[in-house]
C-alpha atoms as a PDB file:
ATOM      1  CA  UNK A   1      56.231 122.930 166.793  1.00  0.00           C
ATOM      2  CA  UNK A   2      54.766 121.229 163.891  1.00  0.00           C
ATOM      3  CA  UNK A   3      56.820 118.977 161.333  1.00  0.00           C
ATOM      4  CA  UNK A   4      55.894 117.927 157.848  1.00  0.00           C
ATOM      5  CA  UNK A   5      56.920 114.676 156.119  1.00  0.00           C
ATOM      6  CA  UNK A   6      56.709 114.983 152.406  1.00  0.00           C
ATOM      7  CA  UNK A   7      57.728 112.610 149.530  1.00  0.00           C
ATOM      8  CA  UNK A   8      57.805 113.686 145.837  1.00  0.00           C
ATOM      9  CA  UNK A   9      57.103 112.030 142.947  1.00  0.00           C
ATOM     10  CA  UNK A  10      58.709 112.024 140.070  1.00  0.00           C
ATOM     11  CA  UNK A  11      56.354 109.975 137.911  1.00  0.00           C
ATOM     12  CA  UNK A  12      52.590 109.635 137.809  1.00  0.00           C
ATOM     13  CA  UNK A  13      51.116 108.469 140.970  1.00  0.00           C
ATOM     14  CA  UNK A  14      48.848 104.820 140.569  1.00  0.00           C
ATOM     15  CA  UNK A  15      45.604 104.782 142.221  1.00  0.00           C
ATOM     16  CA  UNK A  16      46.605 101.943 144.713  1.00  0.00           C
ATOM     17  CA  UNK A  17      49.575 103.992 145.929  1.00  0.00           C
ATOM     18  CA  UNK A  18      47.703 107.097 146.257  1.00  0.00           C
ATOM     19  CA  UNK A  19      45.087 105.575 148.795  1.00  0.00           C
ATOM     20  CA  UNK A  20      47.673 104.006 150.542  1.00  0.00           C
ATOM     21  CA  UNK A  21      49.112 107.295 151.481  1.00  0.00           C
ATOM     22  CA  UNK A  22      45.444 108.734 151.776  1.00  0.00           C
ATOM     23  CA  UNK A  23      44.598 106.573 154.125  1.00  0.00           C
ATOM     24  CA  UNK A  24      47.781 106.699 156.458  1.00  0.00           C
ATOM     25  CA  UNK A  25      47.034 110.698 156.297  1.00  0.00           C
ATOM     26  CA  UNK A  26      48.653 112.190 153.813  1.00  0.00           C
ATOM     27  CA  UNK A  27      47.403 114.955 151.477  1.00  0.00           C
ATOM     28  CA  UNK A  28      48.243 115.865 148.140  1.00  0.00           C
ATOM     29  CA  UNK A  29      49.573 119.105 146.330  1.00  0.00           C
ATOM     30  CA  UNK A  30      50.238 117.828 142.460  1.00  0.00           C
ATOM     31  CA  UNK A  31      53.153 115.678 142.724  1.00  0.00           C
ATOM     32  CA  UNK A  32      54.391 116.132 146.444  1.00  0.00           C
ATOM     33  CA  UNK A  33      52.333 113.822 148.739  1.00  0.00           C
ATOM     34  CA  UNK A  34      52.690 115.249 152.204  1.00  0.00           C
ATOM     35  CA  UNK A  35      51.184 115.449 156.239  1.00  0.00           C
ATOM     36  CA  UNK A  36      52.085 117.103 159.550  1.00  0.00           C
ATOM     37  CA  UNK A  37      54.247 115.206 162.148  1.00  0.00           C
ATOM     38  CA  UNK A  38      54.099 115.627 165.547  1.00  0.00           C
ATOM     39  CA  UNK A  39      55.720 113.296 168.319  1.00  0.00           C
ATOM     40  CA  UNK A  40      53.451 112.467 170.747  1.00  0.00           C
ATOM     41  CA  UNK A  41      50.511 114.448 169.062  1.00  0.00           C
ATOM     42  CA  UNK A  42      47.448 113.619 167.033  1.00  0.00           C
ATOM     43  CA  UNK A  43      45.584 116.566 166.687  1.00  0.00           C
ATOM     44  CA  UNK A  44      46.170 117.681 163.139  1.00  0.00           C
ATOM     45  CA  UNK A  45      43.718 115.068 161.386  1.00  0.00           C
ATOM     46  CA  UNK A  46      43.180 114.744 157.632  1.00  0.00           C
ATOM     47  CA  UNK A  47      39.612 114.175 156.500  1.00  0.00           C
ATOM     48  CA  UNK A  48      38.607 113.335 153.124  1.00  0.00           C
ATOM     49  CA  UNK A  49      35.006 113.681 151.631  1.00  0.00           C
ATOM     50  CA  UNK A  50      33.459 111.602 148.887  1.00  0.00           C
ATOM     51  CA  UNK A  51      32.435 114.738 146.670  1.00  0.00           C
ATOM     52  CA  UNK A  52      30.101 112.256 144.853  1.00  0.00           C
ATOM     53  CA  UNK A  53      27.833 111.502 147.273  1.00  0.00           C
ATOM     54  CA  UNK A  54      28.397 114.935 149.145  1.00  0.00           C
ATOM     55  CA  UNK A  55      25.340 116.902 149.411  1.00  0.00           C
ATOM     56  CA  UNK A  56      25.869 120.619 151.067  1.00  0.00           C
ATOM     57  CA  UNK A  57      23.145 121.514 153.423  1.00  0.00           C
ATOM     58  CA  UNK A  58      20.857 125.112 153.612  1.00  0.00           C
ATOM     59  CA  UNK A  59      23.148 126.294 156.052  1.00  0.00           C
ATOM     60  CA  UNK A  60      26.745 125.074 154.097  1.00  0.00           C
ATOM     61  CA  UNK A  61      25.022 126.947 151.035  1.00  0.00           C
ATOM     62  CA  UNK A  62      24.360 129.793 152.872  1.00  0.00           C
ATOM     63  CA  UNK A  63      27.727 129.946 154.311  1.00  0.00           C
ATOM     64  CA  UNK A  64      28.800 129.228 150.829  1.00  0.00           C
ATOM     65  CA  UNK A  65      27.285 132.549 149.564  1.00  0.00           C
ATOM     66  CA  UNK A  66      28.567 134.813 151.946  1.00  0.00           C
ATOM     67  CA  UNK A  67      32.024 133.511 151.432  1.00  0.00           C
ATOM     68  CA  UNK A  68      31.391 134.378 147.833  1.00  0.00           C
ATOM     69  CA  UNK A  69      30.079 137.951 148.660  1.00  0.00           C
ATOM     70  CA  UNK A  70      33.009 138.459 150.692  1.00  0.00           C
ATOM     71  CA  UNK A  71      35.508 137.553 148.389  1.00  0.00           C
ATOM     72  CA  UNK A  72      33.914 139.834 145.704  1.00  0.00           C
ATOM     73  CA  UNK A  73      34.413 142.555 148.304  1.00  0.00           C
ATOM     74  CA  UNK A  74      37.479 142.109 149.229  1.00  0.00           C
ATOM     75  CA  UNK A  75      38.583 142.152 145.618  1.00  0.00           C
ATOM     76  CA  UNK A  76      37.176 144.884 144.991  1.00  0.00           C
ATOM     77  CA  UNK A  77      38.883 146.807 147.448  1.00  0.00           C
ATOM     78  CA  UNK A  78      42.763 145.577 146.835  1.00  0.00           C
END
């Protein structure tokens, strides 16, 4: 069973603090810094990417479309 630590904040988050947690793991969802866990397990991992130097692939952009297709679809239909 999976277990979440979490730790609001009430005030505006510095820079320095937020890598901290970023780098022990944690993710963000506006003021609530948060991240699964587990005793004795590892396998929920939190990755970040550098979105300025991130360059999708042909096949991500591909992907990428299709999601986009779908989603229209699916819309559509609800």
């Amino acid at each position: 069973m999976s277990q979440i630590q979490y730790f609001p904040f009430p005030e505006e988050i510095s820079k320095e603090v937020l890598q901290f947690f970023f780098d022990s793991g944690f993710r963000r969802n506006g003021n609530i810094l948060y991240r699964t866990s587990c005793c004795g397990c590892k396998d929920c991992l939190s990755y970040r990417i550098p979105l300025d130097q991130f360059v999708p692939s042909r096949n991500r952009k591909k992907l990428l479309k299709k999601i986009l297709i779908l989603r229209f679809v699916l819309n559509l239909r609800i």
